[in-house]
N, C-alpha and C. Protein backbone atom coordinates (compact mmCIF):
# COMPACT_ATOMS: atom_id res chain seq x y z
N UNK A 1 0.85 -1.17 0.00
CA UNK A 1 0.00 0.00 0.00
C UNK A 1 0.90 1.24 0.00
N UNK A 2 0.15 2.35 -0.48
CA UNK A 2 0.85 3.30 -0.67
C UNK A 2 0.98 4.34 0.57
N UNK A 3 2.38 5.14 0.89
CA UNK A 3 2.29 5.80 2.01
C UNK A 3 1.78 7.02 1.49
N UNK A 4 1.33 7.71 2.73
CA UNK A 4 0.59 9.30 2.49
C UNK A 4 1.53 9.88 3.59
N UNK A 5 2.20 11.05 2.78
CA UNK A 5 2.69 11.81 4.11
C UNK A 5 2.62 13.10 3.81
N UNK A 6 2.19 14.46 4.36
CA UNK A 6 2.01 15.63 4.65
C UNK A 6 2.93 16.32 3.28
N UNK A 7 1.82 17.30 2.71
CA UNK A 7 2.86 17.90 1.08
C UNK A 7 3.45 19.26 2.15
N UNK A 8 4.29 19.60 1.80
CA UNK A 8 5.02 20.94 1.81
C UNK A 8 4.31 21.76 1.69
N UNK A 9 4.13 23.12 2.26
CA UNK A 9 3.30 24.68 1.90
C UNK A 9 4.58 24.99 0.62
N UNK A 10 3.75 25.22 -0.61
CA UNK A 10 4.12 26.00 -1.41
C UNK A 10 5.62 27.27 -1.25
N UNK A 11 5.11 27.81 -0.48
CA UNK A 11 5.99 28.91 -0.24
C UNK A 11 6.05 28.87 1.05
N UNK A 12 7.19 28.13 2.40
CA UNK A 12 7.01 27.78 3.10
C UNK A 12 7.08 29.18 4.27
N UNK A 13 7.78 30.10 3.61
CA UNK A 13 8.25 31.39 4.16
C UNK A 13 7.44 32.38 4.45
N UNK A 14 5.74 32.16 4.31
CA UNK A 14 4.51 32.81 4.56
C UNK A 14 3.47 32.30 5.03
N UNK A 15 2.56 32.43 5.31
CA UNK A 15 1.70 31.85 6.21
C UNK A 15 0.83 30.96 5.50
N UNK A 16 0.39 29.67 5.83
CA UNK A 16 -0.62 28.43 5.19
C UNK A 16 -1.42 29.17 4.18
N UNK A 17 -2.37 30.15 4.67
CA UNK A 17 -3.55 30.67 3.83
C UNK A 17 -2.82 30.96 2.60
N UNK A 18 -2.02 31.68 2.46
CA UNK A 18 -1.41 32.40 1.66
C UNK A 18 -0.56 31.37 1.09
N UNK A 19 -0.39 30.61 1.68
CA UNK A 19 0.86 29.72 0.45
C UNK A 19 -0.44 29.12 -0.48
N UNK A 20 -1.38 28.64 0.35
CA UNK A 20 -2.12 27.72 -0.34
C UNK A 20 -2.92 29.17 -1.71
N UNK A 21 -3.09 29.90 -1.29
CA UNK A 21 -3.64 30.77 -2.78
C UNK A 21 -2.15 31.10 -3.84
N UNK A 22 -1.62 30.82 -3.20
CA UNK A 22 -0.09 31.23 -4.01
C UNK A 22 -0.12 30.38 -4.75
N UNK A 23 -0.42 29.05 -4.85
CA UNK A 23 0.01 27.75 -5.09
C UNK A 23 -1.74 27.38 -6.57
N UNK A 24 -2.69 28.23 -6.10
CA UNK A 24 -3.30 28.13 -7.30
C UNK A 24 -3.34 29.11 -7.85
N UNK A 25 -2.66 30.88 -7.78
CA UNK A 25 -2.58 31.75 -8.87
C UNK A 25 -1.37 30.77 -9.62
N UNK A 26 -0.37 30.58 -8.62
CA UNK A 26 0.83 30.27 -9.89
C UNK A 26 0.84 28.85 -10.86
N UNK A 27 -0.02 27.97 -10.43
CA UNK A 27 0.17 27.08 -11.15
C UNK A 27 -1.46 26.77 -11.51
N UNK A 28 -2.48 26.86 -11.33
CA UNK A 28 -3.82 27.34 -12.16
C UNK A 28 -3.75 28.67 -13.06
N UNK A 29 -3.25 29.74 -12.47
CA UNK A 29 -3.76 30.65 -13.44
C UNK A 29 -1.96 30.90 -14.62
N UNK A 30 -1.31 30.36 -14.02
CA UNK A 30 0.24 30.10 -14.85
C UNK A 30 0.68 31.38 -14.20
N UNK A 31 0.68 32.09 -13.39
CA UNK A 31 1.08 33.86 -13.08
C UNK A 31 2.70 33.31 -13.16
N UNK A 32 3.77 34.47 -12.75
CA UNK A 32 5.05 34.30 -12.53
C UNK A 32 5.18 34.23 -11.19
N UNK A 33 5.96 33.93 -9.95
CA UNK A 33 6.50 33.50 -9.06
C UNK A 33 5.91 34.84 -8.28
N UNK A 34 6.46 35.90 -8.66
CA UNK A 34 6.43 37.57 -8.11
C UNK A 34 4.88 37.57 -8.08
N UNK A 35 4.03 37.81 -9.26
CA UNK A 35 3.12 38.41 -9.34
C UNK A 35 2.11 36.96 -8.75
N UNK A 36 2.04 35.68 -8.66
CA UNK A 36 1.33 34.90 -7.56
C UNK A 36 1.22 35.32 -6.72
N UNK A 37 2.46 35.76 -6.44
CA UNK A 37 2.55 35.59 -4.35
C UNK A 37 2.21 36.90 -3.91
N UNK A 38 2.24 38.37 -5.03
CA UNK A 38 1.54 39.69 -4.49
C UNK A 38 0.27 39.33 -4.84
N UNK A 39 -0.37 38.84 -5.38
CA UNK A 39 -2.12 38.66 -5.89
C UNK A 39 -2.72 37.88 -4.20
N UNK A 40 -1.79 36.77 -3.70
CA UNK A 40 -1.64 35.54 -2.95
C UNK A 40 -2.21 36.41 -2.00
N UNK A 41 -1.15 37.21 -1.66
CA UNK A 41 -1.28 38.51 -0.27
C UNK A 41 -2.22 39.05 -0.12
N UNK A 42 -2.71 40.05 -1.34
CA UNK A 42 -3.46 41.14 -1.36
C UNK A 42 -4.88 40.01 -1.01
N UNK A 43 -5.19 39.02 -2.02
CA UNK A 43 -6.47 38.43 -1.74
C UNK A 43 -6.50 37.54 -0.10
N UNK A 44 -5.47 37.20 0.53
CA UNK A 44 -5.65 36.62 1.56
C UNK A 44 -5.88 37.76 2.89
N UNK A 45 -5.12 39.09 2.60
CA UNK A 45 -5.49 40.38 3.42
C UNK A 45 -6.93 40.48 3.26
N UNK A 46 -7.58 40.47 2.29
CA UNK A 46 -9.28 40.90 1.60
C UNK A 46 -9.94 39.91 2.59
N UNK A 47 -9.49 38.67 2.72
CA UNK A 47 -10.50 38.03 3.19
C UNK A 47 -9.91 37.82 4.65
N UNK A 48 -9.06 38.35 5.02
CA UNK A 48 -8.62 38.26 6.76
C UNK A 48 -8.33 37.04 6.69
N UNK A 49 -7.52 36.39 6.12
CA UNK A 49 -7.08 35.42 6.19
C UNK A 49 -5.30 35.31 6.74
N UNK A 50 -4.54 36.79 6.17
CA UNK A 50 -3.43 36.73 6.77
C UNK A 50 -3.27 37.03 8.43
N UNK A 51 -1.94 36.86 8.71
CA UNK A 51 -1.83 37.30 10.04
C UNK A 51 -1.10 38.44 10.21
């Protein structure tokens, strides 16, 4: 059987919420590295999701 073990946060250097939206601008919407992770921010601030 196959093991399951815990994936990595995207961008481990920011907080869960935010890695995890980082992780579908940049690789759902194809963004570049930079402009994911400011979209990542701004929308996880909008919804009080950062800390």
């Amino acid at each position: 059987m196959k093991s399951t073990r815990p994936i990595a946060p995207a961008k481990p250097s920011v907080p869960h919420p935010v890695s995890l939206i980082y992780t579908i601008y940049r690789h759902g919407a194809r963004l570049s590295e930079r402009e994911a992770l400011e979209r990542a921010q701004a929308t996880a601030s909008r919804l009080g999701l950062s800390s």
